[in-house]
PDB file of N, CA and C in Angstrom:
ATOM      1  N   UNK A   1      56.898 -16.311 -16.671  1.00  0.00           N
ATOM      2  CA  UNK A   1      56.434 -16.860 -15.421  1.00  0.00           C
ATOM      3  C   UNK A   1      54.921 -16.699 -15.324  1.00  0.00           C
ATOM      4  N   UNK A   2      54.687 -17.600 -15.005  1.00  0.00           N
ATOM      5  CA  UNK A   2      52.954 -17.655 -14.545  1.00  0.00           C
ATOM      6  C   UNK A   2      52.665 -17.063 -13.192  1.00  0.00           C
ATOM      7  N   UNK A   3      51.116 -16.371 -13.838  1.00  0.00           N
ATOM      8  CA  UNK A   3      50.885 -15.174 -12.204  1.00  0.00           C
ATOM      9  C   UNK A   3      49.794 -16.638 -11.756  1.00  0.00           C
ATOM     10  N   UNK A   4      50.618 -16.756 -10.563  1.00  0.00           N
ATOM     11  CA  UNK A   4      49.465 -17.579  -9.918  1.00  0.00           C
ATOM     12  C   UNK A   4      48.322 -17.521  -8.866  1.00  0.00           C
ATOM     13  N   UNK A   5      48.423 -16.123  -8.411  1.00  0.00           N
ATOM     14  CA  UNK A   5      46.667 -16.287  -8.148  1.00  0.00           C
ATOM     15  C   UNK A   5      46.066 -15.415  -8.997  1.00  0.00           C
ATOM     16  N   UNK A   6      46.762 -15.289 -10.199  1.00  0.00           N
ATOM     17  CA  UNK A   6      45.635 -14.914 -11.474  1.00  0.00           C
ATOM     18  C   UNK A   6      44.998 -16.063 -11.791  1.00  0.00           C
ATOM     19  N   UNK A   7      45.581 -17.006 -11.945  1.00  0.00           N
ATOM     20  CA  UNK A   7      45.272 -18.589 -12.510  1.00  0.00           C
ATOM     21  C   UNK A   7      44.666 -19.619 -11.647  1.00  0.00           C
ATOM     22  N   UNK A   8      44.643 -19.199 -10.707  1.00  0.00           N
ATOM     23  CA  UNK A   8      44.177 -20.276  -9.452  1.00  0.00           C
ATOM     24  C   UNK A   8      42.908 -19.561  -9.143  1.00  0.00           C
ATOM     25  N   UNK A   9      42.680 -17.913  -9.120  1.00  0.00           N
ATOM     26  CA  UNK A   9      41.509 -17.677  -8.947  1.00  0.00           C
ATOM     27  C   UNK A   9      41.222 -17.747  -7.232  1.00  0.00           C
ATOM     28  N   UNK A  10      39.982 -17.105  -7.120  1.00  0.00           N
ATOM     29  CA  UNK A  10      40.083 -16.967  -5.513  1.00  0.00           C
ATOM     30  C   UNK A  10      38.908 -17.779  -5.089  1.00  0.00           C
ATOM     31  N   UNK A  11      38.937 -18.551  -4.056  1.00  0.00           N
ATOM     32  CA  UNK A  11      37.849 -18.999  -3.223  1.00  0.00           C
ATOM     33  C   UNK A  11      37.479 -18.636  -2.475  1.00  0.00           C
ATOM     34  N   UNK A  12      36.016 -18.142  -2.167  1.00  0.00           N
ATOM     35  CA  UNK A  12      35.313 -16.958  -2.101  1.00  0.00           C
ATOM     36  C   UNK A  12      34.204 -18.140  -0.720  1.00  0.00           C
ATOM     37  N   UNK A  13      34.839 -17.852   0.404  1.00  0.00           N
ATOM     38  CA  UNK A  13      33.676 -18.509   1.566  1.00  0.00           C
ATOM     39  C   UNK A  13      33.017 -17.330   2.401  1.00  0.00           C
ATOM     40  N   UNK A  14      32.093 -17.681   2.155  1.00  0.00           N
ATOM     41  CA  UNK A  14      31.065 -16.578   2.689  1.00  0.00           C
ATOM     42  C   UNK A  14      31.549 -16.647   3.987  1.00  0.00           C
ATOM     43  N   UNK A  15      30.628 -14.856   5.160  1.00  0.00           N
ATOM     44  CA  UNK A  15      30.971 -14.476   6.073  1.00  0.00           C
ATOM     45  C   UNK A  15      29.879 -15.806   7.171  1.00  0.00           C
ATOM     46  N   UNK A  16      28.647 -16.618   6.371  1.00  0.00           N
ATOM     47  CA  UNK A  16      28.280 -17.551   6.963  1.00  0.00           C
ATOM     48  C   UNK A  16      28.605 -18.445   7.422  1.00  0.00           C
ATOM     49  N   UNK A  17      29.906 -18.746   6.521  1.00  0.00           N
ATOM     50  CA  UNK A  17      30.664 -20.493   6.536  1.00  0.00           C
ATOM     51  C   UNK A  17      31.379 -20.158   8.196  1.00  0.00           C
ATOM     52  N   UNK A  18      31.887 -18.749   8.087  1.00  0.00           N
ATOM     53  CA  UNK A  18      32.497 -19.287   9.402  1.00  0.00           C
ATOM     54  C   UNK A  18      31.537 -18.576  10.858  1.00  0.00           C
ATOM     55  N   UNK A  19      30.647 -18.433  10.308  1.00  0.00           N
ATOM     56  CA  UNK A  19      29.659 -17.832  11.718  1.00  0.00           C
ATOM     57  C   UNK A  19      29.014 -19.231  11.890  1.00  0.00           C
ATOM     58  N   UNK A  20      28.860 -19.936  11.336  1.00  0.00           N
ATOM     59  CA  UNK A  20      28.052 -21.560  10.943  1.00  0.00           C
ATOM     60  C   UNK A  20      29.341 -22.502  11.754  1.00  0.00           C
ATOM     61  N   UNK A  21      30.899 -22.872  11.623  1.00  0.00           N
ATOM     62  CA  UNK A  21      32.180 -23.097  11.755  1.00  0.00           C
ATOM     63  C   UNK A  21      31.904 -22.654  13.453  1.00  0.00           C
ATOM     64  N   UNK A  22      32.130 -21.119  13.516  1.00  0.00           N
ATOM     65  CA  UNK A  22      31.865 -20.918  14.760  1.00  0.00           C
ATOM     66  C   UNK A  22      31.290 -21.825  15.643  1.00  0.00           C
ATOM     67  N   UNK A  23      29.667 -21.440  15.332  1.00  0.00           N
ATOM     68  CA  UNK A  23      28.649 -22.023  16.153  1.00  0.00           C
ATOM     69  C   UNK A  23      28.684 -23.376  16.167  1.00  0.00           C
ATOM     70  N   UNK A  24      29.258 -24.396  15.312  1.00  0.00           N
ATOM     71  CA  UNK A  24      29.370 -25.806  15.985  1.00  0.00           C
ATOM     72  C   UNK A  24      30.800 -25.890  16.519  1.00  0.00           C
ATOM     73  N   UNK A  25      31.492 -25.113  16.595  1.00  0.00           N
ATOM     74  CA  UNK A  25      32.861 -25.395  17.468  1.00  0.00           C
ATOM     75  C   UNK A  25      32.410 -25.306  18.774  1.00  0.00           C
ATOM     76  N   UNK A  26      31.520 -23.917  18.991  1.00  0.00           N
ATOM     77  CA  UNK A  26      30.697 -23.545  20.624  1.00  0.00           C
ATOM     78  C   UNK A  26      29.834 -24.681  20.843  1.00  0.00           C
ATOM     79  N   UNK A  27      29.751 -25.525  20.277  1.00  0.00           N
ATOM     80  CA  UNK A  27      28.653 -26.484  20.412  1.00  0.00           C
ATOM     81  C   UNK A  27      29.346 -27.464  20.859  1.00  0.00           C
ATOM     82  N   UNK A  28      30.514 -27.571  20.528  1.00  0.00           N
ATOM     83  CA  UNK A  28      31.277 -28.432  20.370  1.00  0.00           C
ATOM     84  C   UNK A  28      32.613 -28.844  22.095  1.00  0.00           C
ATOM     85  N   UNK A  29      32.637 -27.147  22.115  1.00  0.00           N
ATOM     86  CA  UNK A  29      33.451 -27.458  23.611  1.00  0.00           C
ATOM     87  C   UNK A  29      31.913 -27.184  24.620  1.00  0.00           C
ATOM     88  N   UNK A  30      30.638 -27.107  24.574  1.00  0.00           N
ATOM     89  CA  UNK A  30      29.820 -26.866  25.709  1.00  0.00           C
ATOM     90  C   UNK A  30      29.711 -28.172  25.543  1.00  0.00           C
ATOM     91  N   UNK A  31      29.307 -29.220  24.634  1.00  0.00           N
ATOM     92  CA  UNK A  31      29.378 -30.157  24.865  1.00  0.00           C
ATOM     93  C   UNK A  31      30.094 -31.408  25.907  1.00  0.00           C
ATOM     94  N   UNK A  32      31.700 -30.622  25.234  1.00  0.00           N
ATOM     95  CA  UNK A  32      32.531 -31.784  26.150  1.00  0.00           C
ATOM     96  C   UNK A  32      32.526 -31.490  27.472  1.00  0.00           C
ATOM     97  N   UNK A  33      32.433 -30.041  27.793  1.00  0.00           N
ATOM     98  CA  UNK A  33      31.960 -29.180  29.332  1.00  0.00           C
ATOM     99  C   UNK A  33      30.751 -30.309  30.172  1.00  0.00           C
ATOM    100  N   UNK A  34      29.694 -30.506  29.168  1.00  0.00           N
ATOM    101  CA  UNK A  34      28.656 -31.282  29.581  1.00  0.00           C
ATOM    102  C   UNK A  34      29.398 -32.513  29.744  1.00  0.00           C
ATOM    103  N   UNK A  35      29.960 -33.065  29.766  1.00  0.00           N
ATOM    104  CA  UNK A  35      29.965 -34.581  29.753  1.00  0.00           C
ATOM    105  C   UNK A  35      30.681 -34.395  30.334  1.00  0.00           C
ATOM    106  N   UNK A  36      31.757 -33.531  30.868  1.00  0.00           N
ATOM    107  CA  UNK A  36      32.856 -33.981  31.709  1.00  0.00           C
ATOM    108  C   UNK A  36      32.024 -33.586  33.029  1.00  0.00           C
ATOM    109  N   UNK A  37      30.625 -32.567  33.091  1.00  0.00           N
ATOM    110  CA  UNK A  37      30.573 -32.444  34.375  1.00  0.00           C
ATOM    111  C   UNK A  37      29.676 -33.485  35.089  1.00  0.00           C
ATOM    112  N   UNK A  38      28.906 -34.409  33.776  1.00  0.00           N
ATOM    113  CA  UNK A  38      28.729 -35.423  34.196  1.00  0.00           C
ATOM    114  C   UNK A  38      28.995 -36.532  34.406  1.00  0.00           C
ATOM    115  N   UNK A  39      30.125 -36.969  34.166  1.00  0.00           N
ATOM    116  CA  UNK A  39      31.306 -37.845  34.505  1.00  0.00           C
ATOM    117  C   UNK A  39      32.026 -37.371  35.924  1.00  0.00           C
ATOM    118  N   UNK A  40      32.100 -36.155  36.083  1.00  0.00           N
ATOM    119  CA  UNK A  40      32.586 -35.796  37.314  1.00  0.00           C
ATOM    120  C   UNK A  40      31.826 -34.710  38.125  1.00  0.00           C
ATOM    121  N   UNK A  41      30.450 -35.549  39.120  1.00  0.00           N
ATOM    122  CA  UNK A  41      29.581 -34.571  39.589  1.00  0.00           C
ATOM    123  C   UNK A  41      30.331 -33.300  40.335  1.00  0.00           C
ATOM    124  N   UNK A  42      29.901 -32.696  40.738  1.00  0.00           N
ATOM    125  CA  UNK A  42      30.400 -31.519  41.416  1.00  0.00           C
ATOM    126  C   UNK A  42      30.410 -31.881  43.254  1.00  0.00           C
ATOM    127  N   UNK A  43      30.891 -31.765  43.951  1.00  0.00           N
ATOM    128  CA  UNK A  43      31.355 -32.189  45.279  1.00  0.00           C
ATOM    129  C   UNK A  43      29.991 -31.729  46.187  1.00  0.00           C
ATOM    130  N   UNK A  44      28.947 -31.441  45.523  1.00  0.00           N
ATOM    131  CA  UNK A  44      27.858 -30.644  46.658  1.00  0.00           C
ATOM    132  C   UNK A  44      26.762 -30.944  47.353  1.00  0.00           C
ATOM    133  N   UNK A  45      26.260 -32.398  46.590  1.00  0.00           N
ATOM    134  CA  UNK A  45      25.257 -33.306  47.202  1.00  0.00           C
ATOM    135  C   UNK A  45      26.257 -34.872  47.458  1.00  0.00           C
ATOM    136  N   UNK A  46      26.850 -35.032  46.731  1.00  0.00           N
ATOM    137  CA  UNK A  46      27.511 -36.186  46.854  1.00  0.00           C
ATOM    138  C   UNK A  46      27.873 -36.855  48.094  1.00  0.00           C
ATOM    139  N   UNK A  47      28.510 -35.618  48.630  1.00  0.00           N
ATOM    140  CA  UNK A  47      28.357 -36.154  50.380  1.00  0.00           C
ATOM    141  C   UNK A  47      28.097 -36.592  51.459  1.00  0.00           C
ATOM    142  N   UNK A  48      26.797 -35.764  50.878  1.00  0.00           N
ATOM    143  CA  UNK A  48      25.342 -35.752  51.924  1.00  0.00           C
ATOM    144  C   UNK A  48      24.685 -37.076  51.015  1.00  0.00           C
ATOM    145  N   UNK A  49      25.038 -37.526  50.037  1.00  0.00           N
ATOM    146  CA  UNK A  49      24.125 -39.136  49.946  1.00  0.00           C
ATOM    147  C   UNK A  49      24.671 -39.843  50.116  1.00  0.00           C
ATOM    148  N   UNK A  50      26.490 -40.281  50.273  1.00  0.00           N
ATOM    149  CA  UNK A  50      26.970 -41.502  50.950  1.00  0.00           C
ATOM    150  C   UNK A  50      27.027 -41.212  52.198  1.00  0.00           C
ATOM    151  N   UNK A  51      26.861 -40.106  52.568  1.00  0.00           N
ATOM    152  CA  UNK A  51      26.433 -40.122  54.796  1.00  0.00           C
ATOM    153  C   UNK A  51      25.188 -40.872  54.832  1.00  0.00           C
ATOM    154  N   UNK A  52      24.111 -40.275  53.796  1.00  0.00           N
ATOM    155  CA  UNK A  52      22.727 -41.366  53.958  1.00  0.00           C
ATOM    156  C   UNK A  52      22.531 -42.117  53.758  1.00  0.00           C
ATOM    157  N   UNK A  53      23.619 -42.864  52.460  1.00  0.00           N
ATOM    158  CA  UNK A  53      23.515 -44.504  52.156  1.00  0.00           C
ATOM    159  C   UNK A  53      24.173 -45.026  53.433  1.00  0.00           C
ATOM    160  N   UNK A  54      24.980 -44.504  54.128  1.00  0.00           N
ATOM    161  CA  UNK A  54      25.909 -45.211  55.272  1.00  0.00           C
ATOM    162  C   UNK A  54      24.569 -45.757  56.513  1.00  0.00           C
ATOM    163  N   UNK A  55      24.268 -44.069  56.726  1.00  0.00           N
ATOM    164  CA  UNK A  55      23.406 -44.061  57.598  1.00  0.00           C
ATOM    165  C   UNK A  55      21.741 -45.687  57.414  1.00  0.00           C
ATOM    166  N   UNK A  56      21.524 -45.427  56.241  1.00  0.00           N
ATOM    167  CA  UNK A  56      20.837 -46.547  56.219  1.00  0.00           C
ATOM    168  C   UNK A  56      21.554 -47.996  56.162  1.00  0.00           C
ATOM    169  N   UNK A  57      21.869 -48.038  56.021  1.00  0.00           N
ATOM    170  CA  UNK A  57      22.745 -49.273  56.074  1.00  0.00           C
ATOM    171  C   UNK A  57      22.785 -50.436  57.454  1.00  0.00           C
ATOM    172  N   UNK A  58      23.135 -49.060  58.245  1.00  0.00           N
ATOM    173  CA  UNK A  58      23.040 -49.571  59.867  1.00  0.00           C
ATOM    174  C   UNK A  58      21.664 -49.571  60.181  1.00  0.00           C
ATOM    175  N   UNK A  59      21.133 -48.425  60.176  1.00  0.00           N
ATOM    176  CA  UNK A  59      19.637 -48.454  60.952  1.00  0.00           C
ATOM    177  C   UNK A  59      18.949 -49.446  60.757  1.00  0.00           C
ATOM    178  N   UNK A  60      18.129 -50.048  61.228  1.00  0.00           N
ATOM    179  CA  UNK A  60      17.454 -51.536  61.926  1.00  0.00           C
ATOM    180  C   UNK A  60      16.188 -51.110  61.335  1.00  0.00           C
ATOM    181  N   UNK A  61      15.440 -50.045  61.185  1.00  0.00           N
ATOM    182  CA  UNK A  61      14.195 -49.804  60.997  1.00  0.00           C
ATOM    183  C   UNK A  61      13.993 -49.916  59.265  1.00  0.00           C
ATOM    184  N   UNK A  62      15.494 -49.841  58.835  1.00  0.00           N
ATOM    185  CA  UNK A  62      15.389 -50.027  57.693  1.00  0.00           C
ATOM    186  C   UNK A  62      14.840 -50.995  57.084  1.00  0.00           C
ATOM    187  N   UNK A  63      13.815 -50.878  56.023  1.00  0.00           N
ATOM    188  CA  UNK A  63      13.561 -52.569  55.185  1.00  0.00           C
ATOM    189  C   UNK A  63      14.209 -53.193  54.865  1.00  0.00           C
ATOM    190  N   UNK A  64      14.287 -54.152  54.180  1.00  0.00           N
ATOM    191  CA  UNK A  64      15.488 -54.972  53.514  1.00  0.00           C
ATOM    192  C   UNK A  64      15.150 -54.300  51.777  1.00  0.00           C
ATOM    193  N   UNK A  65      14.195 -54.532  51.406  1.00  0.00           N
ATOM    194  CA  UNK A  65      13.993 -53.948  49.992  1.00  0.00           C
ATOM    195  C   UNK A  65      14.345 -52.388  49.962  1.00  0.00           C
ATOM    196  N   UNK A  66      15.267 -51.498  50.759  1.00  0.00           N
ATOM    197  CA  UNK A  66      15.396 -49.837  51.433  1.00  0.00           C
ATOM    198  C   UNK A  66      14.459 -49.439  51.253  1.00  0.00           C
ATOM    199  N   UNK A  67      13.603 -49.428  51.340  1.00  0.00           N
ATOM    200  CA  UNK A  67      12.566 -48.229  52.291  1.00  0.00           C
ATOM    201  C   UNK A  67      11.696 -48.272  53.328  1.00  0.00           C
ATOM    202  N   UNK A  68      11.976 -46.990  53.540  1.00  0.00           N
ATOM    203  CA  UNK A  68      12.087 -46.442  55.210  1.00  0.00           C
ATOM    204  C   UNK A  68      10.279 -46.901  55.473  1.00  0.00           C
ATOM    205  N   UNK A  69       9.997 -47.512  56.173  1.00  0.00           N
ATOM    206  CA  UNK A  69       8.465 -47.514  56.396  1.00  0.00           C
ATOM    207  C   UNK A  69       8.339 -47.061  57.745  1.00  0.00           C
ATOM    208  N   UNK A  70       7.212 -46.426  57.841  1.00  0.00           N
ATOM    209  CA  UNK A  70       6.880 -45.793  59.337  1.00  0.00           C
ATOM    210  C   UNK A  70       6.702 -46.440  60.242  1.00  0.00           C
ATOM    211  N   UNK A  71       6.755 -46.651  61.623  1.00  0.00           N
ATOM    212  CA  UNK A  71       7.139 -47.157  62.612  1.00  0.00           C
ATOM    213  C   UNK A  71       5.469 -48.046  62.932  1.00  0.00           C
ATOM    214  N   UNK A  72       4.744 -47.484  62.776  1.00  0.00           N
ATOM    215  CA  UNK A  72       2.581 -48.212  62.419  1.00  0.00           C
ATOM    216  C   UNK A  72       2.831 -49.338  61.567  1.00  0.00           C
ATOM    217  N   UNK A  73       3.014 -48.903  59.998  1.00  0.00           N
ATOM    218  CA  UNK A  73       3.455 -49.630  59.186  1.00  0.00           C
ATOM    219  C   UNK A  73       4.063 -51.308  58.990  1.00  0.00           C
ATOM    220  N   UNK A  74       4.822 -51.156  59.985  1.00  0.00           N
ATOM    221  CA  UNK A  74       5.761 -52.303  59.955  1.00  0.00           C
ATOM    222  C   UNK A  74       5.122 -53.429  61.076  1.00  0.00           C
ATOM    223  N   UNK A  75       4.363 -52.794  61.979  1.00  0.00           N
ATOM    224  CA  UNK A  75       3.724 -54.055  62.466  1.00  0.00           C
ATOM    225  C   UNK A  75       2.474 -54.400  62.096  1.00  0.00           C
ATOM    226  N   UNK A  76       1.356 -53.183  61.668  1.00  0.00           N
ATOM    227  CA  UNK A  76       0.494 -53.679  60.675  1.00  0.00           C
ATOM    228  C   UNK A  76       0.543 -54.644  59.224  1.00  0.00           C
ATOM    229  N   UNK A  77       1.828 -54.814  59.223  1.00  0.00           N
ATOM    230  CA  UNK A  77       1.870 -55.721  58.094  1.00  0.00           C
ATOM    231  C   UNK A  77       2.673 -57.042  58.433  1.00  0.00           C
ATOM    232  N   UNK A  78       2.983 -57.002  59.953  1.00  0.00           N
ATOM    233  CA  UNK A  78       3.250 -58.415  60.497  1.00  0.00           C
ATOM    234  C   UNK A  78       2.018 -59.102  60.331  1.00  0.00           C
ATOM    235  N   UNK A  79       0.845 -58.636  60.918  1.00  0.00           N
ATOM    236  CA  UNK A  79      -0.347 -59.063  61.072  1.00  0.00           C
ATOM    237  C   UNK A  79      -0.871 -59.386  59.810  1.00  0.00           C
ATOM    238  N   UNK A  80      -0.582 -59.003  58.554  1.00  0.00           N
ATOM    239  CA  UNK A  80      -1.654 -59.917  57.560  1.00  0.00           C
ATOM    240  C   UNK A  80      -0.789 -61.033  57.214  1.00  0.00           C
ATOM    241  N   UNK A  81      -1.538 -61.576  56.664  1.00  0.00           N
ATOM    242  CA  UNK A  81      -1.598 -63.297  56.351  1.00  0.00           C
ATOM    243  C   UNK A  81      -0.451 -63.046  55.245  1.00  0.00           C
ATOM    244  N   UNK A  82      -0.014 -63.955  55.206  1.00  0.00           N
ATOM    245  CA  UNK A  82       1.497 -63.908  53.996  1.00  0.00           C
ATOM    246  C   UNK A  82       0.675 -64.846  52.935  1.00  0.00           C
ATOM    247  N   UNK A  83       0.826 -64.450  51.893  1.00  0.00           N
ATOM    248  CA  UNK A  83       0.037 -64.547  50.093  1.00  0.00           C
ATOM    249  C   UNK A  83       1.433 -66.226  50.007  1.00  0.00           C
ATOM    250  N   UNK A  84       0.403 -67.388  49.226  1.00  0.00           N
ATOM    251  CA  UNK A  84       1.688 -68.527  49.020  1.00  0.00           C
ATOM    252  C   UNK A  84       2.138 -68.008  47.469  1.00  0.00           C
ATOM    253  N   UNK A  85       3.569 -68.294  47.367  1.00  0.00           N
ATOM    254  CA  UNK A  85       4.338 -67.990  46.306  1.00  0.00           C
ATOM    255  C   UNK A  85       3.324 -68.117  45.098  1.00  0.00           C
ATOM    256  N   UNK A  86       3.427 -67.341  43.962  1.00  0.00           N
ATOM    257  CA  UNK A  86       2.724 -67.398  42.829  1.00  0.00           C
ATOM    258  C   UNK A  86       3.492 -68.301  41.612  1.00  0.00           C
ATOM    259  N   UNK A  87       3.028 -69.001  40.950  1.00  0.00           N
ATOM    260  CA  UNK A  87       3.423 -70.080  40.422  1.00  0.00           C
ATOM    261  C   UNK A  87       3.777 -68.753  38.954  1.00  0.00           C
ATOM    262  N   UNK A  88       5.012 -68.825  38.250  1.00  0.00           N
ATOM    263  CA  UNK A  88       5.601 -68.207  37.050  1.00  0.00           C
ATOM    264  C   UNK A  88       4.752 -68.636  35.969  1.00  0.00           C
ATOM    265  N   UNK A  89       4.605 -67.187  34.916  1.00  0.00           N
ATOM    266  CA  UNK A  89       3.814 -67.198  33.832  1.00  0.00           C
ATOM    267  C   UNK A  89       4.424 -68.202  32.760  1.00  0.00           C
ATOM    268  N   UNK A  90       5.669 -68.379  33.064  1.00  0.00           N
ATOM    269  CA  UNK A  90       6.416 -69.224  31.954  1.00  0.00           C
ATOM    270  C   UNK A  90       7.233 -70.629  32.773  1.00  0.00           C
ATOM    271  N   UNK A  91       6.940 -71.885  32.038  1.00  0.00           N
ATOM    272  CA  UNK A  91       7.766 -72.930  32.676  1.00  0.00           C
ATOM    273  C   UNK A  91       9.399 -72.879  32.357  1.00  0.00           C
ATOM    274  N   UNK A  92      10.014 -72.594  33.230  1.00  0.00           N
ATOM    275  CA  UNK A  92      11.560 -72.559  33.641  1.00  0.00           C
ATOM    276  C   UNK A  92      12.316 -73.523  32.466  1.00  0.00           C
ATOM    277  N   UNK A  93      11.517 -74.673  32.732  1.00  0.00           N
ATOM    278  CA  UNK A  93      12.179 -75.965  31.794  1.00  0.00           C
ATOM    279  C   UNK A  93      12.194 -75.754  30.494  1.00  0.00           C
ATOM    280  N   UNK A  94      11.091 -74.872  29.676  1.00  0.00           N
ATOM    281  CA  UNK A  94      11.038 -75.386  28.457  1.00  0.00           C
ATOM    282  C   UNK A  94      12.524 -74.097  28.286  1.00  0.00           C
ATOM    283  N   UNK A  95      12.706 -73.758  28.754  1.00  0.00           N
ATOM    284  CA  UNK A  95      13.447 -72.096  28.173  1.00  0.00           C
ATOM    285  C   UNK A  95      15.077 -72.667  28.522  1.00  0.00           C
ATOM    286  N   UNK A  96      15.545 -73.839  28.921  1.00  0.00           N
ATOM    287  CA  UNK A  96      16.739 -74.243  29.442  1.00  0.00           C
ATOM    288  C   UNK A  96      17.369 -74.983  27.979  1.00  0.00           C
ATOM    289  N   UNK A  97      18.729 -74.374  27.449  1.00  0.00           N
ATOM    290  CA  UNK A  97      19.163 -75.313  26.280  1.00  0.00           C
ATOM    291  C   UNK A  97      19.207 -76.059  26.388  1.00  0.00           C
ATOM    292  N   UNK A  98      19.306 -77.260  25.437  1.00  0.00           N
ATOM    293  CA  UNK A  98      19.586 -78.781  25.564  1.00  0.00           C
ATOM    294  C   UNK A  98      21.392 -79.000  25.622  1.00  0.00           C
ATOM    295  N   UNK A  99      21.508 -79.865  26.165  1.00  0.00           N
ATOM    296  CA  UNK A  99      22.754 -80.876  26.390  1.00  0.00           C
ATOM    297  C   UNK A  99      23.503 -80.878  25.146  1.00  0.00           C
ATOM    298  N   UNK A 100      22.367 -81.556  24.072  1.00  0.00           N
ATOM    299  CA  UNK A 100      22.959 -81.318  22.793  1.00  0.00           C
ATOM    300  C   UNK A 100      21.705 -81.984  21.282  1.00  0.00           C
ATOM    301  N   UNK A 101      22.475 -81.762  20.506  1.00  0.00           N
ATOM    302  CA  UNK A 101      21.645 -81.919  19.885  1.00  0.00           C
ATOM    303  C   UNK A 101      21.257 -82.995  18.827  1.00  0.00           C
ATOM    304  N   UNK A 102      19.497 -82.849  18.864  1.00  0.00           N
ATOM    305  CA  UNK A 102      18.708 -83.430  18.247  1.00  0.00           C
ATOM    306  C   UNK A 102      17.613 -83.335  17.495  1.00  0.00           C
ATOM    307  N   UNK A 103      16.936 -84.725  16.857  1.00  0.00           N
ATOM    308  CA  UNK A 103      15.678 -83.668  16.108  1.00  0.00           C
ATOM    309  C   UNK A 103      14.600 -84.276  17.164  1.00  0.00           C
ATOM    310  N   UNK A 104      13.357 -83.232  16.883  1.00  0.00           N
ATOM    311  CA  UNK A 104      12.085 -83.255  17.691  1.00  0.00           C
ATOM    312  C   UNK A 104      11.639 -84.632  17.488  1.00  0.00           C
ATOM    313  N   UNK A 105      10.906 -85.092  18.773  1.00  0.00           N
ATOM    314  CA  UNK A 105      10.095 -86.252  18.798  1.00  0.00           C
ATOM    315  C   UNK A 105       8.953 -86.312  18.293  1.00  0.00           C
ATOM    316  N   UNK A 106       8.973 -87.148  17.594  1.00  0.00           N
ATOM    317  CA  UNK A 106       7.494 -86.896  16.632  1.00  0.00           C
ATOM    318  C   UNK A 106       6.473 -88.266  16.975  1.00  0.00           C
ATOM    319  N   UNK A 107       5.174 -87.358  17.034  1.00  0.00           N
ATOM    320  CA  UNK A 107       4.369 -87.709  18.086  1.00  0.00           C
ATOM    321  C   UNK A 107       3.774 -88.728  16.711  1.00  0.00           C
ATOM    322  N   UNK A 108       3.347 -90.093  17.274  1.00  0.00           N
ATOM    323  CA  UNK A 108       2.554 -90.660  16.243  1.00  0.00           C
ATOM    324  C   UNK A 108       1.446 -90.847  16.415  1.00  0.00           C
ATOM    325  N   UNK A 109       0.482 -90.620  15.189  1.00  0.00           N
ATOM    326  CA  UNK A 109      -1.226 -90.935  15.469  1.00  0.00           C
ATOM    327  C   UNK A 109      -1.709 -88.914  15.482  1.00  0.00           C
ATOM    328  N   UNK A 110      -1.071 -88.589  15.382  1.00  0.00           N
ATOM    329  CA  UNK A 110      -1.764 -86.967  14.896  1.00  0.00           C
ATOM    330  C   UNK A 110      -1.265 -86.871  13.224  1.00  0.00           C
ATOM    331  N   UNK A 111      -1.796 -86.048  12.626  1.00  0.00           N
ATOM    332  CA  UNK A 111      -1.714 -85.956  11.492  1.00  0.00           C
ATOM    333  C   UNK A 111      -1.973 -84.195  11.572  1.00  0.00           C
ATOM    334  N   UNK A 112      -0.540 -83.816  10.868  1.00  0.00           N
ATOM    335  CA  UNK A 112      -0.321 -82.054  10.697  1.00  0.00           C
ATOM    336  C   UNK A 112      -1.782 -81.313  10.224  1.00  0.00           C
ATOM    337  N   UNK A 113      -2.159 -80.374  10.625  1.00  0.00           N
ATOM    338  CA  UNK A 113      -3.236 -79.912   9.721  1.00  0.00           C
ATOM    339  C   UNK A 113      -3.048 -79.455   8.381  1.00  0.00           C
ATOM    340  N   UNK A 114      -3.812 -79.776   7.762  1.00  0.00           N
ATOM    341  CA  UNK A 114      -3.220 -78.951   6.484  1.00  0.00           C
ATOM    342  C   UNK A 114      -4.457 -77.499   6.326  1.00  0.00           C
ATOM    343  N   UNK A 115      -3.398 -76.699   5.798  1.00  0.00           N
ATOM    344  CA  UNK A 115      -4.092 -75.118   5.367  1.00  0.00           C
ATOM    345  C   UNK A 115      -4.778 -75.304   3.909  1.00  0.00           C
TER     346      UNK A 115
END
């Protein structure tokens, strides 16, 4: 009969492999700790900001863009002159796909430059 862990011999893992093993397992559940507690905030401000999203919601003094401007504020800026719409850095049209497709119109009486 064959001695078999004469023959197989021993595998020899250092006292590092599992202090190394360790330390990414601890890495490993603080991790999922982290993500679950940010997936599920903790009950302690949460409250107190949908009472204040509520609360703004109703209030009248509120902007439309939300924020709160001071009570001076809001009629000093009735009074200036309203700016006319600013015309877009890019034309709307050229950026719209076509219907379907074709080749480019080719302009006659220019001649391509050549390099």
């Amino acid at each position: 009969m064959v001695n078999c862990v004469g023959t197989m011999g021993k595998a020899v893992i250092g006292e590092w492999f599992w202090r190394f093993l360790a330390a990414v397992m601890l890495f490993a559940v603080g991790w999922t700790i982290w993500i679950f507690t940010q997936l599920n905030p903790p009950q302690l401000i949460t409250p107190a900001a949908f009472e204040a999203a509520a609360k703004a919601k109703v209030d009248p003094q509120q902007s439309a863009q939300g924020v709160i401007v001071p009570a001076g504020a809001a009629e000093a800026a009735k009074d200036l002159p309203k700016e006319a719409p600013k015309e877009p850095p890019v034309n709307a049209e050229k950026l719209k796909f076509s219907d379907s497709l074709s080749t480019p119109e080719i302009v006659t009486g220019t001649t391509p430059a050549k390099q």
